[in-house]
N, C-alpha and C. Protein backbone atom coordinates (compact mmCIF):
# COMPACT_ATOMS: atom_id res chain seq x y z
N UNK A 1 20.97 -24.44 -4.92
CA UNK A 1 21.65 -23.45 -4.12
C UNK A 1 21.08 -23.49 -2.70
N UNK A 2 21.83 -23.42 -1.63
CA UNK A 2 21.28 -23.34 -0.31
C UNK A 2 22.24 -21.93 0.14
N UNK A 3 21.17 -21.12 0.96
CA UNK A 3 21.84 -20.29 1.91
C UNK A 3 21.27 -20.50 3.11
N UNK A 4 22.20 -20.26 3.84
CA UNK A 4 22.49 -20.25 5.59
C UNK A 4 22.76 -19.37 6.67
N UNK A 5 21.69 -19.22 7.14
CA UNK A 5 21.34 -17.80 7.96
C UNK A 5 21.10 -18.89 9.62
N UNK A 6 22.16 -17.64 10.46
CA UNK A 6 21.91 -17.79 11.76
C UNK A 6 19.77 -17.75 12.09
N UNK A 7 19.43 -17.77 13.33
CA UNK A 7 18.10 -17.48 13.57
C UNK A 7 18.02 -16.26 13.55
N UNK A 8 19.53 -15.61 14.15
CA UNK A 8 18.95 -13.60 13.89
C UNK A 8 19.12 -13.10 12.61
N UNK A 9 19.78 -14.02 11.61
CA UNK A 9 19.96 -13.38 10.61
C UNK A 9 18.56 -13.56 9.61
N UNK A 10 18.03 -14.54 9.70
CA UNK A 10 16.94 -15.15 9.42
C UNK A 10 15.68 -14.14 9.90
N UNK A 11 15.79 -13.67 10.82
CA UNK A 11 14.49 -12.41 11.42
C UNK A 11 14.73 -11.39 11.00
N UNK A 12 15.83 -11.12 10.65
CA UNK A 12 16.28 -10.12 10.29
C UNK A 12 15.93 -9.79 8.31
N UNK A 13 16.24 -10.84 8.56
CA UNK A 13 15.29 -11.21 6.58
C UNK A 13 14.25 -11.48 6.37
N UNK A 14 13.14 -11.96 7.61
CA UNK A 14 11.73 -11.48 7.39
C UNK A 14 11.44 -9.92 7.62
N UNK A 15 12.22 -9.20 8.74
CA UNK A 15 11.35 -8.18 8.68
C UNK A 15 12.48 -6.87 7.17
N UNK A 16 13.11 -7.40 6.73
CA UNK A 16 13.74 -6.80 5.08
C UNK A 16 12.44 -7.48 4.56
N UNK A 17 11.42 -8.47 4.19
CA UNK A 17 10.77 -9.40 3.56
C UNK A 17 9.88 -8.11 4.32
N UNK A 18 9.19 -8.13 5.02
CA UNK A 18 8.15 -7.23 5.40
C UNK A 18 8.08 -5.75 4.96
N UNK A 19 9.46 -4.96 5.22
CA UNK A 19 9.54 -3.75 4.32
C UNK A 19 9.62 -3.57 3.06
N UNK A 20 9.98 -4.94 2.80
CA UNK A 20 9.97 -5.09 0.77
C UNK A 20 8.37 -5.16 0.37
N UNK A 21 7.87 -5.51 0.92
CA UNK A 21 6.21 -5.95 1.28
C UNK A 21 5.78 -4.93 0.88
N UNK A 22 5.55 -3.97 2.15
CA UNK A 22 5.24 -2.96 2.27
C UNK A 22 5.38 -1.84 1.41
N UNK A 23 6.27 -1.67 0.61
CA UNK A 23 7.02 -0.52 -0.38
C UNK A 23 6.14 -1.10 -1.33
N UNK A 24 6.01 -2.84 -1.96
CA UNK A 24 5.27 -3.09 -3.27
C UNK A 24 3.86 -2.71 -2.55
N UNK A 25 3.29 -2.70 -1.61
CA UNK A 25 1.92 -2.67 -1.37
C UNK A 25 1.58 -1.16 -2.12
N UNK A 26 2.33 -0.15 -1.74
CA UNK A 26 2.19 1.56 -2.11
C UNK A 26 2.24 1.43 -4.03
N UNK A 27 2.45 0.62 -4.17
CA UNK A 27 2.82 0.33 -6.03
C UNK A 27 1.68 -0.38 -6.42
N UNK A 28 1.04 -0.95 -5.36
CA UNK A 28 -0.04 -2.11 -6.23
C UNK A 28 -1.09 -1.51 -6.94
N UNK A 29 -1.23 -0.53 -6.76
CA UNK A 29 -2.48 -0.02 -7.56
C UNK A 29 -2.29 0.67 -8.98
N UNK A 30 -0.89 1.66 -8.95
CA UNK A 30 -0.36 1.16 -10.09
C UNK A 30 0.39 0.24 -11.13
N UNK A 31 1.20 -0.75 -10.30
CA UNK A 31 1.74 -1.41 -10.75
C UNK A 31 0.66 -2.84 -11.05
N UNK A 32 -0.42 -2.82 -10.74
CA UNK A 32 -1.30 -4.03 -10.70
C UNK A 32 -0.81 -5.13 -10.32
N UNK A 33 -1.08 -6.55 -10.99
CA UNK A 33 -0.67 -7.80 -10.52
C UNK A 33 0.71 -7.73 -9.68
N UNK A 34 1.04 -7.98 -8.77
CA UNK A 34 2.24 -8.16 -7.82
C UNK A 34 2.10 -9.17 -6.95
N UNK A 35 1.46 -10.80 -7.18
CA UNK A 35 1.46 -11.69 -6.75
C UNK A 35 2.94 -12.65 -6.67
N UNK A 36 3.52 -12.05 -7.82
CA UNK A 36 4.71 -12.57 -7.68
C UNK A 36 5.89 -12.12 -6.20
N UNK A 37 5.44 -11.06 -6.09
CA UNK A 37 6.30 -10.43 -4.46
C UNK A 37 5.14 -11.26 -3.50
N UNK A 38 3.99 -11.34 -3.74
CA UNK A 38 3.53 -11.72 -2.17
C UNK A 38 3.89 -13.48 -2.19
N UNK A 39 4.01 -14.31 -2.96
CA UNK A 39 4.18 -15.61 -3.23
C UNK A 39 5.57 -15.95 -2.89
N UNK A 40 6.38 -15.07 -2.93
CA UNK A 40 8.09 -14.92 -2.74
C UNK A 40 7.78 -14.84 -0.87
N UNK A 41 7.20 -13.64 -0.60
CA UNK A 41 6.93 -13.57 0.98
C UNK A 41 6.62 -14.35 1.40
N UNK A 42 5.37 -15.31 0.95
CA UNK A 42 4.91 -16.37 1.55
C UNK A 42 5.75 -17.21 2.03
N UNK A 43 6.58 -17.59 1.01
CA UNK A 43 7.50 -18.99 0.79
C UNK A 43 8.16 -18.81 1.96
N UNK A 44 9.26 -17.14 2.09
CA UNK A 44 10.27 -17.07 2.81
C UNK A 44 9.41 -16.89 4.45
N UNK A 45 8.23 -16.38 4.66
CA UNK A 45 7.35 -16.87 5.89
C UNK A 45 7.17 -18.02 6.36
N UNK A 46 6.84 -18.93 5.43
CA UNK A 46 7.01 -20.51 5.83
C UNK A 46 8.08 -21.11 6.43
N UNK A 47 9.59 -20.04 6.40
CA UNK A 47 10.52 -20.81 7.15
C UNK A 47 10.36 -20.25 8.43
N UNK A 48 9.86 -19.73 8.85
CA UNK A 48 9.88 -18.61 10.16
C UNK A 48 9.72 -19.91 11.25
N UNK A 49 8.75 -21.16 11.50
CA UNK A 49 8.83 -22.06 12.56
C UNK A 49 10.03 -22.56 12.43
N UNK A 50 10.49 -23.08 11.49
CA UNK A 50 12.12 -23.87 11.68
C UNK A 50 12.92 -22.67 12.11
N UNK A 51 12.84 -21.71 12.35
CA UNK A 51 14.12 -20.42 12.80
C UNK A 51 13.51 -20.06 14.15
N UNK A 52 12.49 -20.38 14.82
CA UNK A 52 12.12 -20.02 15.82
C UNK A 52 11.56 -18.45 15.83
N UNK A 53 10.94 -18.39 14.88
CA UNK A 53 10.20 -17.23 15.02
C UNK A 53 9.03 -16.98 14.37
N UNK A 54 8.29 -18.12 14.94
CA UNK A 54 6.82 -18.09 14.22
C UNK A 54 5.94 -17.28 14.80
N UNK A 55 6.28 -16.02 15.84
CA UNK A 55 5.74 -15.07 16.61
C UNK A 55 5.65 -13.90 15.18
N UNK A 56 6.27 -14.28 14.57
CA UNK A 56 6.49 -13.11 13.31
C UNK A 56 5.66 -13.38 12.10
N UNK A 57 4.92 -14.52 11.98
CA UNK A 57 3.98 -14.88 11.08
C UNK A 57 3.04 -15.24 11.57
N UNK A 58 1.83 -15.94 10.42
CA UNK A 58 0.79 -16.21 10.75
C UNK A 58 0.50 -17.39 9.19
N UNK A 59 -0.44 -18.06 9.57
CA UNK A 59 -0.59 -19.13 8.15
C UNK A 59 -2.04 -18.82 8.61
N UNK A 60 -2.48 -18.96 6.68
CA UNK A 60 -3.85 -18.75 6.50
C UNK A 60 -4.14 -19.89 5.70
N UNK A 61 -5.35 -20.83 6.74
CA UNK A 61 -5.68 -21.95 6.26
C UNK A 61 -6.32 -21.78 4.56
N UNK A 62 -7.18 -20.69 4.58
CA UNK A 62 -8.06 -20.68 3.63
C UNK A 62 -7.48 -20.34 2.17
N UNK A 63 -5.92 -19.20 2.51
CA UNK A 63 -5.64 -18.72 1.40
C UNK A 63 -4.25 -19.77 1.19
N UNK A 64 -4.00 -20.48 2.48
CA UNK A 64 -2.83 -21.22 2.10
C UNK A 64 -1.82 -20.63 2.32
N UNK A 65 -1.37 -19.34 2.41
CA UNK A 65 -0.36 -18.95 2.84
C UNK A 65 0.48 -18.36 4.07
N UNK A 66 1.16 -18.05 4.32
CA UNK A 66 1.99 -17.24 5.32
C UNK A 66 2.11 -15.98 5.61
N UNK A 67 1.72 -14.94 6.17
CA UNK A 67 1.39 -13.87 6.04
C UNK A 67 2.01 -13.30 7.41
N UNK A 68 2.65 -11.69 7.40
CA UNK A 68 3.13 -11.35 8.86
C UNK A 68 1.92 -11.33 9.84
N UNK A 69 2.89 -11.63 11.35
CA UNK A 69 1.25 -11.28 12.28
C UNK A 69 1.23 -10.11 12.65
N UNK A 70 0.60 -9.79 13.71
CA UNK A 70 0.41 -8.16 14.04
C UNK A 70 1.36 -8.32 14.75
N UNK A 71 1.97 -8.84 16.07
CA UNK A 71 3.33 -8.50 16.56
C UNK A 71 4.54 -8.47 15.47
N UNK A 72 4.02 -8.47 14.22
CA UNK A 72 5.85 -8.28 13.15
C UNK A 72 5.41 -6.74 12.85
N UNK A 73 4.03 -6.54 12.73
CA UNK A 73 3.27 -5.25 11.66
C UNK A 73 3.97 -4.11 12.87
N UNK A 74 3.63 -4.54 14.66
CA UNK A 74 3.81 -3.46 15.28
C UNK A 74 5.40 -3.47 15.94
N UNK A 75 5.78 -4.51 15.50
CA UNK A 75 7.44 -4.42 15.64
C UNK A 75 8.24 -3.38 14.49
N UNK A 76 7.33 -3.81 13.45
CA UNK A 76 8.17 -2.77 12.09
C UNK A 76 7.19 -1.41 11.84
N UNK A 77 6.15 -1.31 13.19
CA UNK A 77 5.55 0.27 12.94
C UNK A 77 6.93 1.61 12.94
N UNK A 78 7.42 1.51 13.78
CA UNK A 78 8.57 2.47 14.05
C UNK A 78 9.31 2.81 12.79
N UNK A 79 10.02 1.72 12.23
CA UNK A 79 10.75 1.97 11.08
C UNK A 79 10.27 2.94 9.74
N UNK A 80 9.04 1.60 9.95
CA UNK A 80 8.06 2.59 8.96
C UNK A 80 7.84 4.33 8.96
N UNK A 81 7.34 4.38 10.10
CA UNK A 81 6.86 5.63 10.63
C UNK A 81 8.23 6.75 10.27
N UNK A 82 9.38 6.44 10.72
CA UNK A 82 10.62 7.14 10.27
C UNK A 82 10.62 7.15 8.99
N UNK A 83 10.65 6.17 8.03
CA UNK A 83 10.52 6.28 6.92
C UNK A 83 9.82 7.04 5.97
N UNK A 84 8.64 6.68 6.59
CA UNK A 84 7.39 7.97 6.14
C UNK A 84 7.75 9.64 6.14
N UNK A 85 8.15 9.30 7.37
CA UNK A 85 8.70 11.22 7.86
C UNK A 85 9.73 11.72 7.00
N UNK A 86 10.65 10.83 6.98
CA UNK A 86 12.14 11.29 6.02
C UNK A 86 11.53 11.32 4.64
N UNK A 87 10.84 10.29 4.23
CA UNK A 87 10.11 10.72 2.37
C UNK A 87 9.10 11.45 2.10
N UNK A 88 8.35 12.11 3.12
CA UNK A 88 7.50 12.91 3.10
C UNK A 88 8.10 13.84 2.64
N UNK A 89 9.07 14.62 4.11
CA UNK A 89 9.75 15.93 3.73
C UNK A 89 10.38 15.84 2.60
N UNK A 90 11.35 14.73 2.18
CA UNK A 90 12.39 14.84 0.57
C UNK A 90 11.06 14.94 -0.42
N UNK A 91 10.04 14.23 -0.21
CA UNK A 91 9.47 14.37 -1.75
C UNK A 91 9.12 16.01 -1.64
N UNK A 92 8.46 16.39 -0.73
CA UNK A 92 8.04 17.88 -0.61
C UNK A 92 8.73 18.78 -1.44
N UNK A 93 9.94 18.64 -0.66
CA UNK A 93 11.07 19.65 -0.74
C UNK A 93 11.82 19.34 -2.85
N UNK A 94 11.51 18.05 -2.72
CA UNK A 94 11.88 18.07 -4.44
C UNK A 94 10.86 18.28 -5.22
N UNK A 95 9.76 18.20 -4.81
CA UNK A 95 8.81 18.48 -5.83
C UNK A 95 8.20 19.99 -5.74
N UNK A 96 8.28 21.11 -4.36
CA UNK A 96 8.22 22.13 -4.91
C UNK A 96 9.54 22.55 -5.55
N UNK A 97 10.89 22.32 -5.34
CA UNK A 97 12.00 23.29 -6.06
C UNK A 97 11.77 22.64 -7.59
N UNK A 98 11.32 21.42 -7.77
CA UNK A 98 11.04 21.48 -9.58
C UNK A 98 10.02 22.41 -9.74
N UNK A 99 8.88 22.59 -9.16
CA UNK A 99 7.61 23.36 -9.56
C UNK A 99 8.02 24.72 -9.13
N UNK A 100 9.44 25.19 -8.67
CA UNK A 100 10.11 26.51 -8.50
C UNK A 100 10.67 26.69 -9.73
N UNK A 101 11.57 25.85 -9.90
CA UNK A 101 12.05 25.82 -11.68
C UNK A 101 11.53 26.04 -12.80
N UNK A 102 10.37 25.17 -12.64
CA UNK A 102 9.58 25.43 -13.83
C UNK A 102 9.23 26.68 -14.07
N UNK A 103 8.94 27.54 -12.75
CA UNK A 103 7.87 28.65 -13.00
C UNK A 103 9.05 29.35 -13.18
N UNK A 104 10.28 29.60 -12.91
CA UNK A 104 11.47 30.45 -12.98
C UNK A 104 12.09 30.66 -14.45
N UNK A 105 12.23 29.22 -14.90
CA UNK A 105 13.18 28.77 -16.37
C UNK A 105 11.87 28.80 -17.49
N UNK A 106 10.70 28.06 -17.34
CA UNK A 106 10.25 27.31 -18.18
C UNK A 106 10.43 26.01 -18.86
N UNK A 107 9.52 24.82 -19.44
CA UNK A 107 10.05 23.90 -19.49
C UNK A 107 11.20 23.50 -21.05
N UNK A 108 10.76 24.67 -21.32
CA UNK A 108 12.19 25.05 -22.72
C UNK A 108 13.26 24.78 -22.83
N UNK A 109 13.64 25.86 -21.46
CA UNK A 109 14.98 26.40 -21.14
C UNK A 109 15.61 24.93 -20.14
N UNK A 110 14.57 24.59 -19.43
CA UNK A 110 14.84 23.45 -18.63
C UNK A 110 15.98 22.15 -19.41
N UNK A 111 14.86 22.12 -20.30
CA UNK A 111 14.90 20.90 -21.45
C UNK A 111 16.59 21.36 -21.90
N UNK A 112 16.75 22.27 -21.96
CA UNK A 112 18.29 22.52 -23.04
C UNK A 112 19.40 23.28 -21.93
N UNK A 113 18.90 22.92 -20.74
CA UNK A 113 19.48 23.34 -19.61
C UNK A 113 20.57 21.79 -19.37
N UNK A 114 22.32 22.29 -19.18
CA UNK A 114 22.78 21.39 -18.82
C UNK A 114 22.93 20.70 -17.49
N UNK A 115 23.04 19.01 -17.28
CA UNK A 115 21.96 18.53 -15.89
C UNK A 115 23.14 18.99 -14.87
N UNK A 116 24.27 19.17 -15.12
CA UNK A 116 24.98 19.85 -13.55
C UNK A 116 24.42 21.46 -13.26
N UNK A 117 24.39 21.84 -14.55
CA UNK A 117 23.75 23.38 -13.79
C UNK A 117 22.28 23.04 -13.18
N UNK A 118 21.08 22.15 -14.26
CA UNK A 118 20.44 22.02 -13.52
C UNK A 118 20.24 21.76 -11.91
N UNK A 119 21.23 20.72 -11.83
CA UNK A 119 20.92 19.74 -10.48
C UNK A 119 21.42 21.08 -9.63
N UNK A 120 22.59 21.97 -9.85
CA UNK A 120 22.68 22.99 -9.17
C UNK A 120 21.85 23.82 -8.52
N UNK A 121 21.15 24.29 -9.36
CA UNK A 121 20.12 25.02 -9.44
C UNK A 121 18.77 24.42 -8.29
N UNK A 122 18.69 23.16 -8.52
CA UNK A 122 17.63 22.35 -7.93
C UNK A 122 18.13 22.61 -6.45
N UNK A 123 19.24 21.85 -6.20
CA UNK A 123 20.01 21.50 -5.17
C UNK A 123 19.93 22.63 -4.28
N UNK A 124 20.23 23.88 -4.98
CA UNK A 124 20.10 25.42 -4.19
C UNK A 124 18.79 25.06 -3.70
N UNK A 125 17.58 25.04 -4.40
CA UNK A 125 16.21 25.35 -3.65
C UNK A 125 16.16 24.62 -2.55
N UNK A 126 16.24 23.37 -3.13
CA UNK A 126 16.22 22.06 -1.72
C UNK A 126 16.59 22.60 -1.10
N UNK A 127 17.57 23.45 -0.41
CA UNK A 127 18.76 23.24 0.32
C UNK A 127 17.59 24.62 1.37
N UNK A 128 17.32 25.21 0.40
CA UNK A 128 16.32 26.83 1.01
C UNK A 128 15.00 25.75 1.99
N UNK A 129 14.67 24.93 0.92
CA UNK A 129 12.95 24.57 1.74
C UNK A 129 13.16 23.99 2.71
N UNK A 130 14.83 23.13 2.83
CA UNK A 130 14.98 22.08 3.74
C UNK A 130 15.45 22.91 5.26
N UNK A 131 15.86 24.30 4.69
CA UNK A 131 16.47 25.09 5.96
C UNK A 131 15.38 25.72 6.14
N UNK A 132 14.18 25.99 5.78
CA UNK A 132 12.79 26.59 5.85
C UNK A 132 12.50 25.22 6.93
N UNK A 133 12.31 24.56 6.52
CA UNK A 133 11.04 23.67 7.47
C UNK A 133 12.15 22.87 8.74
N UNK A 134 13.17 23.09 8.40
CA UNK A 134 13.90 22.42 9.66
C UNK A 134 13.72 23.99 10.82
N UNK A 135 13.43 25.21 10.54
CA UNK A 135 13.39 25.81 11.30
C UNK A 135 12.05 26.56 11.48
N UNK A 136 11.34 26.32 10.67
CA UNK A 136 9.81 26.35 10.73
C UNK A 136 8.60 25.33 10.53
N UNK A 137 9.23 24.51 10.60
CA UNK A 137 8.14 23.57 10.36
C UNK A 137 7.22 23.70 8.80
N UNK A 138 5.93 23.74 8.83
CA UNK A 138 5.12 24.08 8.12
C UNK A 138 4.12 24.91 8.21
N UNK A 139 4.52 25.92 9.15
CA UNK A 139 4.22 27.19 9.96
C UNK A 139 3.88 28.27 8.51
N UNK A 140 4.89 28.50 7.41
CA UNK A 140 5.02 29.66 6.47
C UNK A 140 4.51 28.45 5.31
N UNK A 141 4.27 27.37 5.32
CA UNK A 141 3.92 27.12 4.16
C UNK A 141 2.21 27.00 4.02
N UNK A 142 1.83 28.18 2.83
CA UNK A 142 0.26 28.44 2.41
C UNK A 142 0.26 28.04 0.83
N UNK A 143 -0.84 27.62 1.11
CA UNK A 143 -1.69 27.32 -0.50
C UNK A 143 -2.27 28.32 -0.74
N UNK A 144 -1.82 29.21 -2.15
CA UNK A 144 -2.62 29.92 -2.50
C UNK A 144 -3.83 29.27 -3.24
N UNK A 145 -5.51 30.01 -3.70
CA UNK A 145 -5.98 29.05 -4.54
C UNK A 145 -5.72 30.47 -5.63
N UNK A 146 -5.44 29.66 -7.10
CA UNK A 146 -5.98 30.56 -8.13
C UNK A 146 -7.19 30.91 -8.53
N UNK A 147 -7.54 31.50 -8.93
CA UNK A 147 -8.72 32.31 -9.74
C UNK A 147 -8.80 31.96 -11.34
């Protein structure tokens, strides 16, 4: 099989190859062995001189492979950084309205709760924390400690 990518389409599939990277890197510690994603990166790094964009890699004599350079790391800081921000707030915002649920329903009622009323139900809170912090920030949100 051969595929055929312009040179922008080709940069454009290292730095998808770099954010795919990046997402398994946040998994490696649970997911353990993931040599199989960095060996896939490598390969598709090695084409980066024939596409004219070997500004976007780097080869490591010692380990043998292809690896991004720091002008790809601080080309794809931005994306990242957005990324971060947008999954920060969603995980927030979904993981207190379940830990709202729970303490509301119990995990009983949850369990034998049907998933459109659930997701309803969920969907309402989200919808409260997400209009909370779009207009307060994290100004009203406190940790109580228990006793």
């Amino acid at each position: 099989m051969e595929i055929r990518l312009s040179p922008a389409q080709f940069e454009l599939l290292l730095k998808l190859v770099y954010l795919g990277q990046w997402v398994v890197e946040g998994a490696r510690e649970e997911e353990g062995n993931l040599e199989e994603y960095d060996a896939l990166a490598s390969h598709i790094y090695s084409f980066a001189p024939a596409f004219g964009a070997k500004k976007w890699v780097e080869f490591d004599e010692a380990e043998g492979e292809y690896f991004p350079s720091n002008e790809l790391d601080e080309a794809m800081e931005e994306i990242v950084s957005r990324y971060e921000e947008a999954t920060f707030w969603d995980q927030l915002v979904i993981r207190l309205a379940e830990r709202d649920l729970l303490q509301e329903y119990g995990e009983e009622t949850i369990l034998k709760m049907d998933w459109k009323e659930l997701d309803k139900k969920k969907s309402q809170i989200v919808q409260r924390y997400l209009r909370e912090i779009e207009e307060h920030g994290l100004a009203n949100l406190v940790i109580q400690r228990v006793s």
